[in-house]
N, C-alpha and C. Protein backbone atom coordinates (compact mmCIF):
# COMPACT_ATOMS: atom_id res chain seq x y z
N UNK A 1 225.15 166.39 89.74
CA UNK A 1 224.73 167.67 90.28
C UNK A 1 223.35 168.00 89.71
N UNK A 2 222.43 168.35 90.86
CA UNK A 2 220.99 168.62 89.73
C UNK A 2 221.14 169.65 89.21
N UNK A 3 220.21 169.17 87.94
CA UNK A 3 220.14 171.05 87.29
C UNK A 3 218.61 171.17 87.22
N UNK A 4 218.02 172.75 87.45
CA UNK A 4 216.49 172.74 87.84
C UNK A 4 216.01 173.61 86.47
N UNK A 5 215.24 173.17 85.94
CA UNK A 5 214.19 174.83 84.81
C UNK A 5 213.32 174.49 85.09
N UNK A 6 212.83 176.13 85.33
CA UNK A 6 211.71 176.46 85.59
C UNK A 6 210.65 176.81 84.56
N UNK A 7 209.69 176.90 84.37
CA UNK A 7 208.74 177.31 83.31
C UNK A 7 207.38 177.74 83.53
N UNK A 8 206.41 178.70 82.90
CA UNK A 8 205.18 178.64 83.57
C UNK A 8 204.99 180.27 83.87
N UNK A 9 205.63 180.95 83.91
CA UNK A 9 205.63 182.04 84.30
C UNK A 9 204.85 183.10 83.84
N UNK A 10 204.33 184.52 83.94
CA UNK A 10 203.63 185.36 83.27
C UNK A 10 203.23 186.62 83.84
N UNK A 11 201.90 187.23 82.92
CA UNK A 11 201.39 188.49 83.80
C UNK A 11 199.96 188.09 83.67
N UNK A 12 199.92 188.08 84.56
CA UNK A 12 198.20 187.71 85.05
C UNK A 12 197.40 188.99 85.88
N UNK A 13 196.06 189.12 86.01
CA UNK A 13 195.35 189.86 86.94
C UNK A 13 195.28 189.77 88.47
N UNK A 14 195.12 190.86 89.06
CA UNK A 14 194.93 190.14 90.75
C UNK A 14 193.54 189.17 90.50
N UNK A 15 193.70 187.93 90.96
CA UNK A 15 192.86 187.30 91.32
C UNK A 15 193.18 186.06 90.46
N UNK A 16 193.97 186.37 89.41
CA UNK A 16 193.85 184.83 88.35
C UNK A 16 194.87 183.81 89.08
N UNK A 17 194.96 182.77 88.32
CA UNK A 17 196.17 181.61 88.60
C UNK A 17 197.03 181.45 87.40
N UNK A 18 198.15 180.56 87.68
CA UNK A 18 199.09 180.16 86.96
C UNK A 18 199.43 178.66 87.41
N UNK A 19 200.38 178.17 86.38
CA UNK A 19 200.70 176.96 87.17
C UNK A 19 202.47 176.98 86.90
N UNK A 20 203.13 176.66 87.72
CA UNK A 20 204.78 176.64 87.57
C UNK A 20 204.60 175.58 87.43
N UNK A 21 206.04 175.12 86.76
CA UNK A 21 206.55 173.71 86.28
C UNK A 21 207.80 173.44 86.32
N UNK A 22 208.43 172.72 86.84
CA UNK A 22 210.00 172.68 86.95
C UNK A 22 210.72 170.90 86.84
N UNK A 23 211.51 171.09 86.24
CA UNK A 23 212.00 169.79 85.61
C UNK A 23 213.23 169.66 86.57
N UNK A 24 213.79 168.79 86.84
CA UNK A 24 215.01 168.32 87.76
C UNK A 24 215.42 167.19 87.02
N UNK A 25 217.27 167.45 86.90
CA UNK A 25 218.01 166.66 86.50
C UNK A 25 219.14 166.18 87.36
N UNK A 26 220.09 164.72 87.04
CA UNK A 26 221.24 164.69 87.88
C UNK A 26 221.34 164.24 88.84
N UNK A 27 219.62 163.75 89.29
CA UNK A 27 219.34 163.74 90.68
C UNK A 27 218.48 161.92 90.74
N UNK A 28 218.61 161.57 92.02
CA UNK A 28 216.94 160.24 91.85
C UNK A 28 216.25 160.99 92.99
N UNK A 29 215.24 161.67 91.20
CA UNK A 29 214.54 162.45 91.82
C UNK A 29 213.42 162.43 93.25
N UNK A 30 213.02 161.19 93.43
CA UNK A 30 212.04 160.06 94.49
C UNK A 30 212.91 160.22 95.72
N UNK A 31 213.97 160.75 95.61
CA UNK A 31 215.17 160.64 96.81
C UNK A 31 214.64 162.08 97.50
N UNK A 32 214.41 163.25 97.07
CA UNK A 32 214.81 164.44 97.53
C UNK A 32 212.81 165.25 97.69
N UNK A 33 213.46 166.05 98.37
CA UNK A 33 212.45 166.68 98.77
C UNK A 33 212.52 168.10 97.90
N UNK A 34 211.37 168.53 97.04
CA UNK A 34 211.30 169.51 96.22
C UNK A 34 210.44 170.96 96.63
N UNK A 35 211.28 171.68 96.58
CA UNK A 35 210.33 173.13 96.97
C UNK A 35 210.31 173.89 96.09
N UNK A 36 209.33 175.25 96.21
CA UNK A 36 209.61 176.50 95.36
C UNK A 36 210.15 177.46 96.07
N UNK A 37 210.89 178.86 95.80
CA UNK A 37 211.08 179.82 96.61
C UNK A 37 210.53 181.40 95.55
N UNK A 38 210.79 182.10 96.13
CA UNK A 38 210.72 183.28 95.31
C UNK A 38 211.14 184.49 95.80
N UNK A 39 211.54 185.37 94.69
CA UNK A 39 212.70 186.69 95.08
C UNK A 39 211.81 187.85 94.30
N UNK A 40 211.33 188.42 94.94
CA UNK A 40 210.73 189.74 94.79
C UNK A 40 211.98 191.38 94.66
N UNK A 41 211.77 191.70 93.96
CA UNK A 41 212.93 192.73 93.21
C UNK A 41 213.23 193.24 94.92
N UNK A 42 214.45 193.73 95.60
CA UNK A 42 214.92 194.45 96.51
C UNK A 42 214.63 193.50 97.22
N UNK A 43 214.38 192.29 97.30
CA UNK A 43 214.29 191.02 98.37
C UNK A 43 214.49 190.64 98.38
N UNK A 44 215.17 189.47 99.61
CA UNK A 44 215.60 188.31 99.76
C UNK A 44 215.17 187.57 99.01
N UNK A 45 215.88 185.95 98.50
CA UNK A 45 214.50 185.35 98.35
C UNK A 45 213.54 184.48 99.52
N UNK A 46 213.01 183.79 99.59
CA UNK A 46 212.16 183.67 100.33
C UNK A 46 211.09 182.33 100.03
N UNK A 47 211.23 181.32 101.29
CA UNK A 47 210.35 179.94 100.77
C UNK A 47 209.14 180.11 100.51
N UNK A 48 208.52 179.13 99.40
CA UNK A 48 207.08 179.12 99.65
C UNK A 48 206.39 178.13 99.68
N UNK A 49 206.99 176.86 99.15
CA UNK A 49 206.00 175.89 99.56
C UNK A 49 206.72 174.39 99.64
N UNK A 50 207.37 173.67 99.69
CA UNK A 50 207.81 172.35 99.77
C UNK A 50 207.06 170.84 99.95
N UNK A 51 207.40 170.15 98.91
CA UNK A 51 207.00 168.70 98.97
C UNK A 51 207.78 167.36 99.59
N UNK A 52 207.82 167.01 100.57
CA UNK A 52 208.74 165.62 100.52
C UNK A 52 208.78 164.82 99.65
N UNK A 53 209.82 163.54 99.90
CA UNK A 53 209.77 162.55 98.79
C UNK A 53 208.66 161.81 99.42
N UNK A 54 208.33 161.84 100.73
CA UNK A 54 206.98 160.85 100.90
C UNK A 54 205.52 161.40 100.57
N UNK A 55 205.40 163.24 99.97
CA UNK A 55 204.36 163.41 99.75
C UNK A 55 204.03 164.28 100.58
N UNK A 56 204.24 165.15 101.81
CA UNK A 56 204.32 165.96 102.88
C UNK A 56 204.07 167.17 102.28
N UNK A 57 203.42 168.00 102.22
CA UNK A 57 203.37 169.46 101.93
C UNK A 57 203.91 170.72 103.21
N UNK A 58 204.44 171.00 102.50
CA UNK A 58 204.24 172.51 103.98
C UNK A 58 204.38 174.19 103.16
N UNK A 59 203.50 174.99 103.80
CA UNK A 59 203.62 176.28 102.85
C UNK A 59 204.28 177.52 103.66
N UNK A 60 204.81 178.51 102.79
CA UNK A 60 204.48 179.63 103.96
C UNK A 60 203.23 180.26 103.80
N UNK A 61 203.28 180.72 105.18
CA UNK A 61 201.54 181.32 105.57
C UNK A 61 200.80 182.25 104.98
N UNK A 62 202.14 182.66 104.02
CA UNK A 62 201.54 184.08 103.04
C UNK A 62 200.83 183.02 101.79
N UNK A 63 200.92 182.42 100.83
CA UNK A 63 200.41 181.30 100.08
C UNK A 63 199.60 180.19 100.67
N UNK A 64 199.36 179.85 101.98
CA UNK A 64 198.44 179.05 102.38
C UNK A 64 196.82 178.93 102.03
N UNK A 65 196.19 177.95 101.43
CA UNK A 65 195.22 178.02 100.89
C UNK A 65 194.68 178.56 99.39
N UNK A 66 196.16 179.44 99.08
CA UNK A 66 195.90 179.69 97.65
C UNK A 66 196.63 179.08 96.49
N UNK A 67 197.79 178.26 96.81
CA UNK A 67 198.95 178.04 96.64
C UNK A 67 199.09 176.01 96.63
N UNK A 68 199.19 175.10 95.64
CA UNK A 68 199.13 173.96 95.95
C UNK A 68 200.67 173.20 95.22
N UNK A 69 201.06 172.78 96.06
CA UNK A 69 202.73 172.10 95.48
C UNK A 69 202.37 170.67 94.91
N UNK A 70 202.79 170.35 93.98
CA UNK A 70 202.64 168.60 93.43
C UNK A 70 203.41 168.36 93.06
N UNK A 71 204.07 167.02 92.52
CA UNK A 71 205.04 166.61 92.03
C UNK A 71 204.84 165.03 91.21
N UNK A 72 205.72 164.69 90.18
CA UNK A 72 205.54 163.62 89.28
C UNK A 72 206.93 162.90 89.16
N UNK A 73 206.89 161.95 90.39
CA UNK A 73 208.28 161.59 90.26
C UNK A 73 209.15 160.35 88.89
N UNK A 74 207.29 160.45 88.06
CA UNK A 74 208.40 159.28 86.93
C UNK A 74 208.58 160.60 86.03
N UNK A 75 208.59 161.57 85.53
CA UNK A 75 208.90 162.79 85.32
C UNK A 75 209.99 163.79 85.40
N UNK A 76 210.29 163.29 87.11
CA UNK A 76 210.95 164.38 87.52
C UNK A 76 210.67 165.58 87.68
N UNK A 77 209.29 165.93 87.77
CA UNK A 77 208.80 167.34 87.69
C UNK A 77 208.10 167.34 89.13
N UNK A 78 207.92 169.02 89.48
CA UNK A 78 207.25 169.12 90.42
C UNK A 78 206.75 171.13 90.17
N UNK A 79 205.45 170.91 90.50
CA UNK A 79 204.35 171.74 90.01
C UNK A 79 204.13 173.01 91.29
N UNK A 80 203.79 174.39 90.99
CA UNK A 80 203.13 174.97 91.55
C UNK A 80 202.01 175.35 90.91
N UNK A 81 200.53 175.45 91.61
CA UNK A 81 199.38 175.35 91.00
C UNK A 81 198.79 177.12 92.42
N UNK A 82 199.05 177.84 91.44
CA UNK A 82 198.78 179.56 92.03
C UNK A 82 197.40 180.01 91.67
N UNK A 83 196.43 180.12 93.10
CA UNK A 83 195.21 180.77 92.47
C UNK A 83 195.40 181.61 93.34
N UNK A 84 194.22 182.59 93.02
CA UNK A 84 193.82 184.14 94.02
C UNK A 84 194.92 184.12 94.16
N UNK A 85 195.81 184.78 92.72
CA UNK A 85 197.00 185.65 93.12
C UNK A 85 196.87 187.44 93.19
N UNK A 86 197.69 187.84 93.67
CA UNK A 86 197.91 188.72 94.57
C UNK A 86 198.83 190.03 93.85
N UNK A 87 199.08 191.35 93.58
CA UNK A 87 200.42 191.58 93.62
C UNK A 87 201.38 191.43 94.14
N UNK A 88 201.44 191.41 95.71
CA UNK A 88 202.50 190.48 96.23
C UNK A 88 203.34 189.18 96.14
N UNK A 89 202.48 188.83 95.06
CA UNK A 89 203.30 187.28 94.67
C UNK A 89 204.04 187.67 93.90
N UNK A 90 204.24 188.76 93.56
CA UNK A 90 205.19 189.15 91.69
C UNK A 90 206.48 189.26 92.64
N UNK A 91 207.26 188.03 91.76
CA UNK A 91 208.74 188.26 91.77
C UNK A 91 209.29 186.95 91.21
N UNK A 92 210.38 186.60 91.07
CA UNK A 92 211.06 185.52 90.22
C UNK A 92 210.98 184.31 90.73
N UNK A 93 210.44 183.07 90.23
CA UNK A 93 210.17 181.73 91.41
C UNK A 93 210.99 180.73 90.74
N UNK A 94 211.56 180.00 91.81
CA UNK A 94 212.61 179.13 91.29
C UNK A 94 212.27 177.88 92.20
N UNK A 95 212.51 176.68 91.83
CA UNK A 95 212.21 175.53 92.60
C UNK A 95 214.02 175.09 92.61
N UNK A 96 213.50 174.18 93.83
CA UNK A 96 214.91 173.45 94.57
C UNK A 96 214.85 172.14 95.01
N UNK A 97 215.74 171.55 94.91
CA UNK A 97 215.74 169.99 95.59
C UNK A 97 216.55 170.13 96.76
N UNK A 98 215.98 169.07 97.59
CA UNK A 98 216.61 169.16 99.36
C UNK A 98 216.85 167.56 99.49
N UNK A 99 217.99 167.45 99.61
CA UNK A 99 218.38 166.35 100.55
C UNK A 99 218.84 166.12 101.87
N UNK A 100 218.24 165.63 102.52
CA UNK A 100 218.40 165.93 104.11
C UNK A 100 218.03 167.01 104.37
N UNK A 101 218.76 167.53 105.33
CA UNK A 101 218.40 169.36 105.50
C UNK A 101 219.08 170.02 104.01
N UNK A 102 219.52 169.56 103.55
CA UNK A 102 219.97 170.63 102.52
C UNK A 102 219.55 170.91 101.45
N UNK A 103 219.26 172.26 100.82
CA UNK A 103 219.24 172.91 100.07
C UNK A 103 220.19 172.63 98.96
N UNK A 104 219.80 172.37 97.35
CA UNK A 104 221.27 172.53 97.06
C UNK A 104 221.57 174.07 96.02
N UNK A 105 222.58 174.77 96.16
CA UNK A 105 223.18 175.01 95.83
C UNK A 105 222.90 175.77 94.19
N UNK A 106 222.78 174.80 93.74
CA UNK A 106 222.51 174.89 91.94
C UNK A 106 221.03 175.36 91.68
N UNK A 107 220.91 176.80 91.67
CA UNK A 107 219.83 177.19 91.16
C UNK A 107 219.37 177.42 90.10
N UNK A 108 218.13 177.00 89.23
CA UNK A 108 217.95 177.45 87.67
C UNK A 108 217.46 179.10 87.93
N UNK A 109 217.10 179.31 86.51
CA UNK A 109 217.11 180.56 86.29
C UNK A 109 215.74 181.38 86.56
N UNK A 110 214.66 180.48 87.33
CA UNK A 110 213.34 181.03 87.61
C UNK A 110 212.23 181.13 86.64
N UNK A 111 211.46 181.37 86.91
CA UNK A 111 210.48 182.22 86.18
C UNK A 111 209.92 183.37 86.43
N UNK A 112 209.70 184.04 85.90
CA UNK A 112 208.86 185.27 86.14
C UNK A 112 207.43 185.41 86.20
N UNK A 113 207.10 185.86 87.69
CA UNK A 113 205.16 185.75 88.28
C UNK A 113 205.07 187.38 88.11
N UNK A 114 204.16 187.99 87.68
CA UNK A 114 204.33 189.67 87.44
C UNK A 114 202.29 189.76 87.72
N UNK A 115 202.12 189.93 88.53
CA UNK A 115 200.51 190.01 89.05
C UNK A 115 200.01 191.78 88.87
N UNK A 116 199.20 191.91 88.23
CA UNK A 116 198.77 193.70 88.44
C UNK A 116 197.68 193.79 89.15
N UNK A 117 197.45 194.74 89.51
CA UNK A 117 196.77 195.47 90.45
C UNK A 117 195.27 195.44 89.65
């Protein structure tokens, strides 16, 4: 069963970056397709950026262009690299592994993105 931590998290200015970091266990990791999501307090959570195992990026349109997903599969890690952030980005970000269509299940505990005005 994978298990995910997240790390990387903080309070930054509107406009600075961060970089997330998330470790994956349980898993061959080269098999699965890795994303981030994030849950903003009174919100769903909500996708933001995904990597395939062949290297494929896709974002949502709110992070497009500011927002870059990577990954290190002798590692097992896979990266979010956040510039021209926003207050709207503040809320808890958690990465996930996908096999096939699926999502799994076993979420780590996030990190915390907290952006001020």
């Amino acid at each position: 069963q994978v298990q995910l931590v997240e790390s990387g998290g903080g309070l930054v200015q509107s406009g600075g970056s961060l970089r997330l970091s998330c470790t994956a266990s349980g898993i061959i990791f080269r098999n699965y397709n890795m994303g981030w999501f994030r849950q903003a307090p009174g919100k769903e959570r909500q996708f933001v950026a995904r990597i395939t195992s062949g290297g494929y990026r896709n974002y949502a349109d709110s992070v497009k262009g500011r927002f870059t997903i990577s990954k290190d599969d002798a590692k097992k890690m896979v990266f979010l690299q956040m510039n021209s952030l926003k207050p709207d980005d503040t809320a808890v970000y958690y990465c996930n592994a996908q096999y096939g269509n699926q999502w799994s299940g076993n979420w780590g505990q996030g990190t915390q993105v907290t952006v001020s005005s």
